[in-house]
C-alpha atoms as a PDB file:
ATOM      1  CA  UNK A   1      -8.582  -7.446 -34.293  1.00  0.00           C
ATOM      2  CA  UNK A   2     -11.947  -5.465 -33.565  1.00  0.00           C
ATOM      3  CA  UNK A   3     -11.510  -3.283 -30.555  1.00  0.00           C
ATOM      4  CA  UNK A   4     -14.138  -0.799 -28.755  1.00  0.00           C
ATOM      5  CA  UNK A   5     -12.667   1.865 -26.288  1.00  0.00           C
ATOM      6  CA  UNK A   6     -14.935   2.977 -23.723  1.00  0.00           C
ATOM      7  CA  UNK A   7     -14.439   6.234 -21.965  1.00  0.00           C
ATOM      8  CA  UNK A   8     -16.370   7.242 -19.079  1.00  0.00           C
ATOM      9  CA  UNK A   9     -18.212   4.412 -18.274  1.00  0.00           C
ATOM     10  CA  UNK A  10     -18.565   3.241 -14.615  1.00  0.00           C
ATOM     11  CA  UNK A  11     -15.722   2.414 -12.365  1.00  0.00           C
ATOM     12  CA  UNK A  12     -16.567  -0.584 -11.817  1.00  0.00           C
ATOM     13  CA  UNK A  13     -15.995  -1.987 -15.562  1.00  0.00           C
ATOM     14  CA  UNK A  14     -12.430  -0.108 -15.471  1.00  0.00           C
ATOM     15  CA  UNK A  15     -11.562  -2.684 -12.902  1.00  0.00           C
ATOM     16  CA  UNK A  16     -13.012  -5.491 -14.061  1.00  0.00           C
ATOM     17  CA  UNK A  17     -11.394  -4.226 -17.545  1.00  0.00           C
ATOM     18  CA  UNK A  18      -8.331  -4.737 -15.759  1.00  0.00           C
ATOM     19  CA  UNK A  19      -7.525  -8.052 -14.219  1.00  0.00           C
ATOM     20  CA  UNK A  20      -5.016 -10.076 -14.866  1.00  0.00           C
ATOM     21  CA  UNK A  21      -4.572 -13.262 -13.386  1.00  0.00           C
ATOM     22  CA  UNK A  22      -5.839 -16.970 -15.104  1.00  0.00           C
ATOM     23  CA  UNK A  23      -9.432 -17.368 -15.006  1.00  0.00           C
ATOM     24  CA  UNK A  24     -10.775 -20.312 -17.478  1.00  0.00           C
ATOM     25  CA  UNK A  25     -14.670 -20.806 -16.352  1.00  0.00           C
ATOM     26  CA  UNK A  26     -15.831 -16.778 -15.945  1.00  0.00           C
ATOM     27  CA  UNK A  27     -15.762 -13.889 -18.330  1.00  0.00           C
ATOM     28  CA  UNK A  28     -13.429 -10.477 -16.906  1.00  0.00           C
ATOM     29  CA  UNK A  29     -16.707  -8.591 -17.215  1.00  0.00           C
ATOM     30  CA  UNK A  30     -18.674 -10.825 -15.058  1.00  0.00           C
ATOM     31  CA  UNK A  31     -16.153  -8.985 -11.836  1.00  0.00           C
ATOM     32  CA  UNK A  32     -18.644  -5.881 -12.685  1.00  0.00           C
ATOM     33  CA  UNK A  33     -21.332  -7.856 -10.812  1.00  0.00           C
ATOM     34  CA  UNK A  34     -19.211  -9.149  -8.017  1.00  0.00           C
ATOM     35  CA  UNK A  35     -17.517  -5.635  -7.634  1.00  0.00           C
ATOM     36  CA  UNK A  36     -20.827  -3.409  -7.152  1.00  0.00           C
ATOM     37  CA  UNK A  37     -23.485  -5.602  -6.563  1.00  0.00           C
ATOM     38  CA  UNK A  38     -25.488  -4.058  -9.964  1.00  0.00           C
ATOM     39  CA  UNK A  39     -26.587  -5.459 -13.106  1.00  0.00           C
ATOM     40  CA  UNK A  40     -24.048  -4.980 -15.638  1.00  0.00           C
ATOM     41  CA  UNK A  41     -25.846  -3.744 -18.704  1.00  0.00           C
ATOM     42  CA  UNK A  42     -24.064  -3.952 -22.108  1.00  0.00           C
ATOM     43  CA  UNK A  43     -25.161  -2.935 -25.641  1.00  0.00           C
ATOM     44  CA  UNK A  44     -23.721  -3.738 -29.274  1.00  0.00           C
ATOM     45  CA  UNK A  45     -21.341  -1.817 -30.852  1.00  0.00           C
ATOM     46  CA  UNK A  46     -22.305  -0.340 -34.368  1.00  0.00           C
ATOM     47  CA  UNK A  47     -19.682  -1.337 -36.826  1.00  0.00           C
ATOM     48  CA  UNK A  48     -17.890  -4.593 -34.575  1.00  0.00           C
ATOM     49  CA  UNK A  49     -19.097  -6.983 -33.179  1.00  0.00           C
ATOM     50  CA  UNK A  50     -18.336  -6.470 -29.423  1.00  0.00           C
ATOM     51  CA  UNK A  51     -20.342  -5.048 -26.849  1.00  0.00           C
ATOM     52  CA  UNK A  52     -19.437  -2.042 -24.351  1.00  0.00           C
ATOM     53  CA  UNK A  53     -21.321  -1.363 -21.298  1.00  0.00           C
ATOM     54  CA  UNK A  54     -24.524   0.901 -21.748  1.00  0.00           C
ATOM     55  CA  UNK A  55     -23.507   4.067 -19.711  1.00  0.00           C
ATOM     56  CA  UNK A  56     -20.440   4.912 -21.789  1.00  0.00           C
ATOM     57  CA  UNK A  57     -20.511   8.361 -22.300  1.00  0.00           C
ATOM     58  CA  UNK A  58     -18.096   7.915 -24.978  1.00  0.00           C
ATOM     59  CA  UNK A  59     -17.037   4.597 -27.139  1.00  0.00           C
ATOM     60  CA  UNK A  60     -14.626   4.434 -30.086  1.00  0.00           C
ATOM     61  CA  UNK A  61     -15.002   1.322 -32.589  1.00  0.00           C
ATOM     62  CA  UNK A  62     -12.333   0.209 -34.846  1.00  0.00           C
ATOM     63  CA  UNK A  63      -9.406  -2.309 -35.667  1.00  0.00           C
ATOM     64  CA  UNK A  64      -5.938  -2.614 -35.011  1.00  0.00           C
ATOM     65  CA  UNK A  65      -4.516  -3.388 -38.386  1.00  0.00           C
ATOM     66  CA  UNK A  66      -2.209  -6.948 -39.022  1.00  0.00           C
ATOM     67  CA  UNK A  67       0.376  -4.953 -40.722  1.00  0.00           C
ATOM     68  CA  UNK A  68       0.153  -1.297 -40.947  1.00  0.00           C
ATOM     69  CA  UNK A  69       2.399   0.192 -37.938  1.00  0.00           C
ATOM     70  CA  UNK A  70       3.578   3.864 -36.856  1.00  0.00           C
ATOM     71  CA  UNK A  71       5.472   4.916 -33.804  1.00  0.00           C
ATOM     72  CA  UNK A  72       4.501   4.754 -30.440  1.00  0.00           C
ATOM     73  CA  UNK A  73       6.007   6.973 -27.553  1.00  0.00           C
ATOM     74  CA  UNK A  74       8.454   7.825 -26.006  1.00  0.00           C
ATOM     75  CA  UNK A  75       5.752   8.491 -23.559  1.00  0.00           C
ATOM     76  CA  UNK A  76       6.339   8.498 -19.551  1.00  0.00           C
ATOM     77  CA  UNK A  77       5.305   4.741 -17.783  1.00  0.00           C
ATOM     78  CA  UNK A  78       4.306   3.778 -14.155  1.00  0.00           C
ATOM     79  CA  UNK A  79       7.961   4.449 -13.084  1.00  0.00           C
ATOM     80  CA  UNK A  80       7.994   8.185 -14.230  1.00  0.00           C
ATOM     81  CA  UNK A  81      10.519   7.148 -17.217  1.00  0.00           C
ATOM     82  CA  UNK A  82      10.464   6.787 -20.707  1.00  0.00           C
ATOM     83  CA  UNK A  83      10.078   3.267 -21.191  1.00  0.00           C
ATOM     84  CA  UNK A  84       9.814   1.179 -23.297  1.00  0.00           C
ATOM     85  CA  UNK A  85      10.935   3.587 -25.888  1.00  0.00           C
ATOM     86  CA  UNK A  86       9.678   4.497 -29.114  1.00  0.00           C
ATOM     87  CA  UNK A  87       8.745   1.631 -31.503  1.00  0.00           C
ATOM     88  CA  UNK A  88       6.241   0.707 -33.696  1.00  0.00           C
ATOM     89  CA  UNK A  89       3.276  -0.425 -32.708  1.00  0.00           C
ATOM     90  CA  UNK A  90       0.008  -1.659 -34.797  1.00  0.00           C
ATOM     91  CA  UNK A  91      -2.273   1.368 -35.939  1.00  0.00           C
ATOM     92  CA  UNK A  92      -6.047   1.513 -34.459  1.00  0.00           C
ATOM     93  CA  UNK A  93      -8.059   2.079 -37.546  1.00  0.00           C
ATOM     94  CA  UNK A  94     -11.455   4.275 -36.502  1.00  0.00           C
ATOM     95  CA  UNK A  95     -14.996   2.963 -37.675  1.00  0.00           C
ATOM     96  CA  UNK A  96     -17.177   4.818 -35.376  1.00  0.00           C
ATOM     97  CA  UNK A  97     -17.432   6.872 -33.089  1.00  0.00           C
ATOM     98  CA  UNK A  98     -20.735   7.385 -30.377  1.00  0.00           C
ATOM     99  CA  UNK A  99     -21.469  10.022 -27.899  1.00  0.00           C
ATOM    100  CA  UNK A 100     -23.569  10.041 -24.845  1.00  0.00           C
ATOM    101  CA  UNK A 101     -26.060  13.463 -24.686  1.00  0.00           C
ATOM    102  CA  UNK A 102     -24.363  13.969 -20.739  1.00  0.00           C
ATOM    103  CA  UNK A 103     -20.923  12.452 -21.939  1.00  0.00           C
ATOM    104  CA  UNK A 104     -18.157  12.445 -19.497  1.00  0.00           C
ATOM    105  CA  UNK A 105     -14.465  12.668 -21.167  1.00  0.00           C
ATOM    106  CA  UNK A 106     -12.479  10.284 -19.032  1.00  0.00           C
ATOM    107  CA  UNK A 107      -8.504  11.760 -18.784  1.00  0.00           C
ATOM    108  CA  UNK A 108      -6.532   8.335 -17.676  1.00  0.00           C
ATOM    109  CA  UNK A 109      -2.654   8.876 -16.866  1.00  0.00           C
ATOM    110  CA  UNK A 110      -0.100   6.425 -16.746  1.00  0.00           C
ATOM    111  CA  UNK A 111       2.530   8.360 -14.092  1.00  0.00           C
ATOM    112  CA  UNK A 112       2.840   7.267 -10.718  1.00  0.00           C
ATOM    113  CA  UNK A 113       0.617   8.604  -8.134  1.00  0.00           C
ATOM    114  CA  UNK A 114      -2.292   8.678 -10.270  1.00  0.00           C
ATOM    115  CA  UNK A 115      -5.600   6.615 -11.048  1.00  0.00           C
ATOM    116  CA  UNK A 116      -3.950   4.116 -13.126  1.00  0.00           C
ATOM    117  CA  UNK A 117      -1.600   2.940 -10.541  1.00  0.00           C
ATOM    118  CA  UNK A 118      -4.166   0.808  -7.477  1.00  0.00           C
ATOM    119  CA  UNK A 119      -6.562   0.059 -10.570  1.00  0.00           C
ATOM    120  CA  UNK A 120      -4.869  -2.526 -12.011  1.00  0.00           C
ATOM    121  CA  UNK A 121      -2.920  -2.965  -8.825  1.00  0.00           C
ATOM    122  CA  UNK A 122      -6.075  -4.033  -7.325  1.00  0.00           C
ATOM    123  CA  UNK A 123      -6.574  -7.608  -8.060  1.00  0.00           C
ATOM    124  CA  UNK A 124      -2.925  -8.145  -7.689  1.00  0.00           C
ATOM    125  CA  UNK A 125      -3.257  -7.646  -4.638  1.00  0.00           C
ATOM    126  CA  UNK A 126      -6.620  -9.783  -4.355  1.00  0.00           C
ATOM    127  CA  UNK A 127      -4.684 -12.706  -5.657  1.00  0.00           C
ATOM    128  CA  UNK A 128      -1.279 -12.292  -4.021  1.00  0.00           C
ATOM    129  CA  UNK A 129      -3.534 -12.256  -0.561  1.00  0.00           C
ATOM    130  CA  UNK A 130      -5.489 -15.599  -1.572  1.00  0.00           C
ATOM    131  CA  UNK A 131      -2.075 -17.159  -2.654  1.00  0.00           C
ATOM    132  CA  UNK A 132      -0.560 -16.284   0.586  1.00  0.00           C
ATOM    133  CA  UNK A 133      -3.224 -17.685   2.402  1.00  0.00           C
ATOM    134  CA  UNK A 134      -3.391 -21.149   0.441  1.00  0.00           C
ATOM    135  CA  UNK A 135       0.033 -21.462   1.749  1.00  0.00           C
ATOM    136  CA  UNK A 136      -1.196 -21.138   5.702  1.00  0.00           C
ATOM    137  CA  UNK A 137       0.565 -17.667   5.921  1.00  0.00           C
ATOM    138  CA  UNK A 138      -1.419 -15.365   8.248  1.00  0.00           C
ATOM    139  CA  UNK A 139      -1.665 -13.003   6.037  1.00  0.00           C
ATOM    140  CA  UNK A 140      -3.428  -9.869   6.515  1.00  0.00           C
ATOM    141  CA  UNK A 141      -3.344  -7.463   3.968  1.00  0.00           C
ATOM    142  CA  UNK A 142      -1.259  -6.580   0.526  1.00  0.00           C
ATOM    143  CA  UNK A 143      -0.412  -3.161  -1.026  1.00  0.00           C
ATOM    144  CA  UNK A 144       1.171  -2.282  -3.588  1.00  0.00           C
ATOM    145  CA  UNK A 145       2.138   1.431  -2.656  1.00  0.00           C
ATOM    146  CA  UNK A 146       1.920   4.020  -5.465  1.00  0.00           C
ATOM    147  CA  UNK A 147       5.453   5.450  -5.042  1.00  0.00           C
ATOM    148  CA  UNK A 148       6.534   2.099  -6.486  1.00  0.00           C
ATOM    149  CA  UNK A 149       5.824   2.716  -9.689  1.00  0.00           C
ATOM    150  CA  UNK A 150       4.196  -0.818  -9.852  1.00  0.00           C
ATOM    151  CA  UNK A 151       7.764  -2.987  -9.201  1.00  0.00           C
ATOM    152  CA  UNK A 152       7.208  -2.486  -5.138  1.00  0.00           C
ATOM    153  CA  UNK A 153       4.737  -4.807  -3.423  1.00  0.00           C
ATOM    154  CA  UNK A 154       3.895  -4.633   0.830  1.00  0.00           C
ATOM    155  CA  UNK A 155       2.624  -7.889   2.837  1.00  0.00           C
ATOM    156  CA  UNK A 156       1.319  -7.516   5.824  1.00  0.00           C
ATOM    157  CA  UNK A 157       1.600 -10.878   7.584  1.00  0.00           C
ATOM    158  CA  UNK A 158       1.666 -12.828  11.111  1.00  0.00           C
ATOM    159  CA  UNK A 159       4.346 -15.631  10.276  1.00  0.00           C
ATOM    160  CA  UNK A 160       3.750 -18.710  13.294  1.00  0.00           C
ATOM    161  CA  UNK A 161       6.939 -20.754  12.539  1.00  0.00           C
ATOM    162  CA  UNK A 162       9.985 -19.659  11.366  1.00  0.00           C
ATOM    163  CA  UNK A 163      10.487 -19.908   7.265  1.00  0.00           C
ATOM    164  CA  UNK A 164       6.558 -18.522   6.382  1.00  0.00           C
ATOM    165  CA  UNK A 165       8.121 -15.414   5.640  1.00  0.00           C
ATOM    166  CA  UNK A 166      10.622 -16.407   3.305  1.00  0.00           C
ATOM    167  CA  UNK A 167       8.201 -18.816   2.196  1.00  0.00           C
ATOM    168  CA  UNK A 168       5.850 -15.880   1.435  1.00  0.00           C
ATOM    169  CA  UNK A 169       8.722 -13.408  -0.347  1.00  0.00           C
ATOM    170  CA  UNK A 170       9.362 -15.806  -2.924  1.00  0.00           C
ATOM    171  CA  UNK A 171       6.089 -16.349  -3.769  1.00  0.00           C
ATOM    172  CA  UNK A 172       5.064 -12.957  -4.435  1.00  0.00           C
ATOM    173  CA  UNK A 173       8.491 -12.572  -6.353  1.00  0.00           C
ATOM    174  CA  UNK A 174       7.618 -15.366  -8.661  1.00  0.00           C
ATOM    175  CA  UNK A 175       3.713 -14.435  -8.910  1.00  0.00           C
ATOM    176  CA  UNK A 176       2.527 -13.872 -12.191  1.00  0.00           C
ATOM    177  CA  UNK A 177       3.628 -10.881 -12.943  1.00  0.00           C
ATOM    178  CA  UNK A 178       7.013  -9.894 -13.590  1.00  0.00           C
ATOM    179  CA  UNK A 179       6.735  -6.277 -12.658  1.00  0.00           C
ATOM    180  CA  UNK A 180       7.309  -7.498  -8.778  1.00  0.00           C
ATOM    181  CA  UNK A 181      10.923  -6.335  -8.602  1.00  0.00           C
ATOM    182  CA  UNK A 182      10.891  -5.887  -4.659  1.00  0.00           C
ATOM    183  CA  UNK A 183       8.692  -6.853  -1.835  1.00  0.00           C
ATOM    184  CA  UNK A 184       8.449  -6.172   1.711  1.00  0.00           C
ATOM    185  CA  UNK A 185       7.411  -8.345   4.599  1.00  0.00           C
ATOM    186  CA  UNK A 186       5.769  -6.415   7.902  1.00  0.00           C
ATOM    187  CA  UNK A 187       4.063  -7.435  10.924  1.00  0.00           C
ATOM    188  CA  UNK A 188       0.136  -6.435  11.094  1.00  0.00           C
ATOM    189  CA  UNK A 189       1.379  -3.690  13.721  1.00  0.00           C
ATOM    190  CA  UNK A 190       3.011  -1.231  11.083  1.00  0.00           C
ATOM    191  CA  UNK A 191       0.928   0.617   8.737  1.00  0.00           C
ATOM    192  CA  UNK A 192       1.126  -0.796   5.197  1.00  0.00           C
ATOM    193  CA  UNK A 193      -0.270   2.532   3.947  1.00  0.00           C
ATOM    194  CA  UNK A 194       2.088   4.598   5.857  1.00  0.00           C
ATOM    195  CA  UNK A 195       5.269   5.414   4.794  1.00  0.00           C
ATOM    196  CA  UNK A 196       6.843   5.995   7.662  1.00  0.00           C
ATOM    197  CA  UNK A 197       5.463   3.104   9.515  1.00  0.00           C
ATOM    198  CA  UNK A 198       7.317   1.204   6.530  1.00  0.00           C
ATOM    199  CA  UNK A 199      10.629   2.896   6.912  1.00  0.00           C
ATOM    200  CA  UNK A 200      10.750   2.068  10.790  1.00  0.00           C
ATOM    201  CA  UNK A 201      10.342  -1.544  10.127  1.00  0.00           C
ATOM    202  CA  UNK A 202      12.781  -1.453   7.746  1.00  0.00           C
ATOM    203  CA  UNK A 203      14.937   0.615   9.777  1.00  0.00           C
ATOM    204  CA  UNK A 204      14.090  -1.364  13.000  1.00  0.00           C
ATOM    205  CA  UNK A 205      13.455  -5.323  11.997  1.00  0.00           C
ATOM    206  CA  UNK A 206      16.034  -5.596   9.074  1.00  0.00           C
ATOM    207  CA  UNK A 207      19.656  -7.088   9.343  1.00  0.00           C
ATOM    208  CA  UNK A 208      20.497  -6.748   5.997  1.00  0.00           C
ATOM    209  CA  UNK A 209      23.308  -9.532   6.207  1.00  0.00           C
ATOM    210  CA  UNK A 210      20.407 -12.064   7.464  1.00  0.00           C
ATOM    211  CA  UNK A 211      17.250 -10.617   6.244  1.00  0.00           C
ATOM    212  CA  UNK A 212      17.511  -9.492   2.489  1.00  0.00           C
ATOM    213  CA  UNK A 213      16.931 -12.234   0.028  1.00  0.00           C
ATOM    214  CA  UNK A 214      18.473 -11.430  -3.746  1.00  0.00           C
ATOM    215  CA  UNK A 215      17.596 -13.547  -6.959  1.00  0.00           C
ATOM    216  CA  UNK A 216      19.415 -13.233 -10.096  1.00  0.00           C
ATOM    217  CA  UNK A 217      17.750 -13.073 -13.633  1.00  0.00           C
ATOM    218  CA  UNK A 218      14.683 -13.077 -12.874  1.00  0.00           C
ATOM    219  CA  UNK A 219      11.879 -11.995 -15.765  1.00  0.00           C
ATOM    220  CA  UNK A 220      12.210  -7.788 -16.048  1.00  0.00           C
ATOM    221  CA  UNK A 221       9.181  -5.845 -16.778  1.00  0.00           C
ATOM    222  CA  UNK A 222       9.173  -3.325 -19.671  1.00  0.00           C
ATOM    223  CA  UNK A 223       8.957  -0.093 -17.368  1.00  0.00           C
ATOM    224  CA  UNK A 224      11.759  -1.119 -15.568  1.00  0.00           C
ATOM    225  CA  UNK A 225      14.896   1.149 -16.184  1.00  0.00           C
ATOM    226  CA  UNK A 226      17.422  -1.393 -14.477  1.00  0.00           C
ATOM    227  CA  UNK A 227      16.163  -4.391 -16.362  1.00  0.00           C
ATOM    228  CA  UNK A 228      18.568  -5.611 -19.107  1.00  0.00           C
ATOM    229  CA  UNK A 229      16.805  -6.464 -22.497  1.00  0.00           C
ATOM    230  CA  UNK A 230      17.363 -10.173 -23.820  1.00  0.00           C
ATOM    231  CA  UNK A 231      18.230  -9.019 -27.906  1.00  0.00           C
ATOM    232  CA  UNK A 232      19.167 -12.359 -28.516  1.00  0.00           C
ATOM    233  CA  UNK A 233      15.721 -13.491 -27.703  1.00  0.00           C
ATOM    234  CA  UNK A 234      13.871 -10.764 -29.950  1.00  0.00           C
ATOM    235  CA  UNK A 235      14.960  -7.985 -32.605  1.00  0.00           C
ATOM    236  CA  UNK A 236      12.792  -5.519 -30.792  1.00  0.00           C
ATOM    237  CA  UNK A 237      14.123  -6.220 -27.295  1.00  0.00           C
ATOM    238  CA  UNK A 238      16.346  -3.288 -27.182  1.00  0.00           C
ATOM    239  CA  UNK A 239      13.456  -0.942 -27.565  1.00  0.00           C
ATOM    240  CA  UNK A 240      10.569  -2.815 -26.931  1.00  0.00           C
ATOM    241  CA  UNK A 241      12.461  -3.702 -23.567  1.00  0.00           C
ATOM    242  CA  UNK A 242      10.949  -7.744 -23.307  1.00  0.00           C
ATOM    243  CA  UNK A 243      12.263 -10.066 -22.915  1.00  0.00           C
ATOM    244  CA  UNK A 244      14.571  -8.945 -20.771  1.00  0.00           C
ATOM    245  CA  UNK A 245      16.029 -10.122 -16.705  1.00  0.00           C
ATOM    246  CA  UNK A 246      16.800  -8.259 -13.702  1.00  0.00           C
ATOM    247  CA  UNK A 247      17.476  -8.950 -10.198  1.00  0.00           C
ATOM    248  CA  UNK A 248      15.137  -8.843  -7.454  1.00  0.00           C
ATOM    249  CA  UNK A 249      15.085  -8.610  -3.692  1.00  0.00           C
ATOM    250  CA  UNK A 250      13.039  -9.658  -1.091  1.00  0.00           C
ATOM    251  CA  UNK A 251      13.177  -7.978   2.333  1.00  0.00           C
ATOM    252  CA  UNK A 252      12.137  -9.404   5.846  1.00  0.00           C
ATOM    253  CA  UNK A 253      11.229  -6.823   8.077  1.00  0.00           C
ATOM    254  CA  UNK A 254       8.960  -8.490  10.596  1.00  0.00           C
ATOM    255  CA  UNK A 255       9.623  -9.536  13.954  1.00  0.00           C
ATOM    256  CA  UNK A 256      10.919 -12.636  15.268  1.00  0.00           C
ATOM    257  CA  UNK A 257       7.979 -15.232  15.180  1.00  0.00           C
ATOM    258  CA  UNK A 258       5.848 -15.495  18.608  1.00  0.00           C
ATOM    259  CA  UNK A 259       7.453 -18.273  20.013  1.00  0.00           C
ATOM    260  CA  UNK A 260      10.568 -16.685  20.209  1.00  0.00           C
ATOM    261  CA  UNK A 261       8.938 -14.185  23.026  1.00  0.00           C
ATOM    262  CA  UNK A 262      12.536 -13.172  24.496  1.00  0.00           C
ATOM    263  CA  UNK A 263      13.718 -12.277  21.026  1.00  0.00           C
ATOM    264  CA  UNK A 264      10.335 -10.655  20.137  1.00  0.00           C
ATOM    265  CA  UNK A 265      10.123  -8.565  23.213  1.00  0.00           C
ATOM    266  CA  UNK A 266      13.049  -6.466  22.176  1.00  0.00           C
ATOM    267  CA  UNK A 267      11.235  -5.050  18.791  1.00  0.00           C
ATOM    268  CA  UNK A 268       7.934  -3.798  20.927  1.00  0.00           C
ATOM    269  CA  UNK A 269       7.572  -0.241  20.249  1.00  0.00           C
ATOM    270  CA  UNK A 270       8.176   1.771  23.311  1.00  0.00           C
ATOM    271  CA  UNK A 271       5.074   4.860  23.320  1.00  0.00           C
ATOM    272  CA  UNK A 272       4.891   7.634  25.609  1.00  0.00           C
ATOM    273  CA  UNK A 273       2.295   6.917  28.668  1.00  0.00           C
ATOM    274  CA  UNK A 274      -1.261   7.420  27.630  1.00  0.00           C
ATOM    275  CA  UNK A 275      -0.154   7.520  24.327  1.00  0.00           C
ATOM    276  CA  UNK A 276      -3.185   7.646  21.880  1.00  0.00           C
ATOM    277  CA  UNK A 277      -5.927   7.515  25.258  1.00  0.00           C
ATOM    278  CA  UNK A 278      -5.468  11.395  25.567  1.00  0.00           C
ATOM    279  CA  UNK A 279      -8.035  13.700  23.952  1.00  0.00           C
ATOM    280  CA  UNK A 280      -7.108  17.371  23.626  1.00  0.00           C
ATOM    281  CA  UNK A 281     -10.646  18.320  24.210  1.00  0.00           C
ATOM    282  CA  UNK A 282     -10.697  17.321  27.596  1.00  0.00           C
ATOM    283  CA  UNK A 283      -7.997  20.118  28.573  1.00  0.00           C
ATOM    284  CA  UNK A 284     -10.434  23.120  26.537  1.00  0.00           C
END
């Protein structure tokens, strides 16, 4: 299989370079375009025959070989760990390699709080939002949060009859991806991107007996620790760590739907007066 890496290139082609989800009448690249609003110019490679986006500063042309293999990791994942393990993978033969004069070397990690966590993340959440809103949810925003090493997912919805949320939860548990080992359900009045905001709905909203959903064997993802490898399915399963199942969980942590005002009252957040009206310049 030819292959061409590009390193420092625009940002823009890293996340069109990185979406997932079924799309049968556009190219990935095309996303470039729809992303910044630029031309996306693209050039041939010298020994393949691919093309890689004109500002690369640096590109790397080769093949992955059909049979020749050498060992791959351990090396740390989205979840901090060591998984999958060390296997062997197909070896990346060189065939050129092509500098810019200004090149830019591109460092790209894996762990969690970094770069590589939203980017692929992204349009995850792009889809999860357009599949929640097919379904009449009011939903208004999705996040995957970066301490979730990629297996946590937030939706911020306004449910308008009871059974949207749960609705909701097992759709994002059965998107397609498997790495969605746990999602969260909040009204649009906590924070998605705050922490704490999170932990006080959970704290607050959440009866665990009532609200917490759990479904067994569902499909694990690789990086996942607590996911139990299928070897029956594959020889390499015990390393390679797929196929394998795990349970997931669904949590409800929003409040009780607006017709139920004398319910909903109770879950209003109670600030100090004045709270966010007072401006400490006005007392210098």
């Amino acid at each position: 299989m030819p292959q061409a890496v590009v390193i420092g290139a625009h940002p823009g082609w890293e996340l069109a370079g990185v979406y997932s989800d079924p799309h049968k009448d556009w190219w990935e690249l095309e996303l470039f375009e729809a992303v910044t609003g630029q031309v996306g110019e693209m050039v041939q490679c010298k020994t393949v025959d691919l093309i890689v986006p004109a500002d690369a500063s640096v590109v790397i042309e080769g093949f992955v070989h059909p049979t020749r293999t050498a060992q791959d990791g351990p090396s740390p994942g989205p979840t901090m760990l060591f998984t999958p393990f060390a296997e062997q993978q197909p070896v990346f033969e060189v065939t050129a390699i092509t500098l810019s004069a200004k090149r830019i070397y591109r460092n790209h990690l894996m762990s969690p709080f970094t770069d590589h966590q939203p980017l692929p993340r992204l349009f995850q959440e792009a889809a999860i939002f357009e599949r929640l809103g097919a379904m009449n949810v009011g939903v208004r925003d999705v996040h995957f949060p970066q301490g979730g090493g990629a297996l946590c997912c937030v939706i911020q919805v306004e449910p308008a009859v009871d059974g949207q949320i749960t609705d909701a939860l097992l759709s994002v548990l059965g998107s397609s991806w498997s790495n969605v080992k746990m999602v969260i359900a909040v009204n649009p009045d906590i924070d998605i991107y705050d922490y704490r905001d999170i932990q006080y709905a959970l704290a607050t909203r959440v009866d665990p007996s009532r609200d917490v959903i759990i479904v067994n064997n569902a499909r694990g993802w690789p990086f996942d620790p607590s996911a139990h490898p299928v070897n029956e399915a594959s020889p390499k399963a015990e390393n390679s760590r797929f196929p394998s199942i795990v349970g997931k969980w669904a949590i409800d942590a929003t409040k009780p739907v607006p017709y139920r005002r004398a319910e909903r009252e109770r879950y209003e957040r109670a600030w100090p007066q004045l709270w966010g009206k007072i401006d400490l310049h006005d007392y210098l």
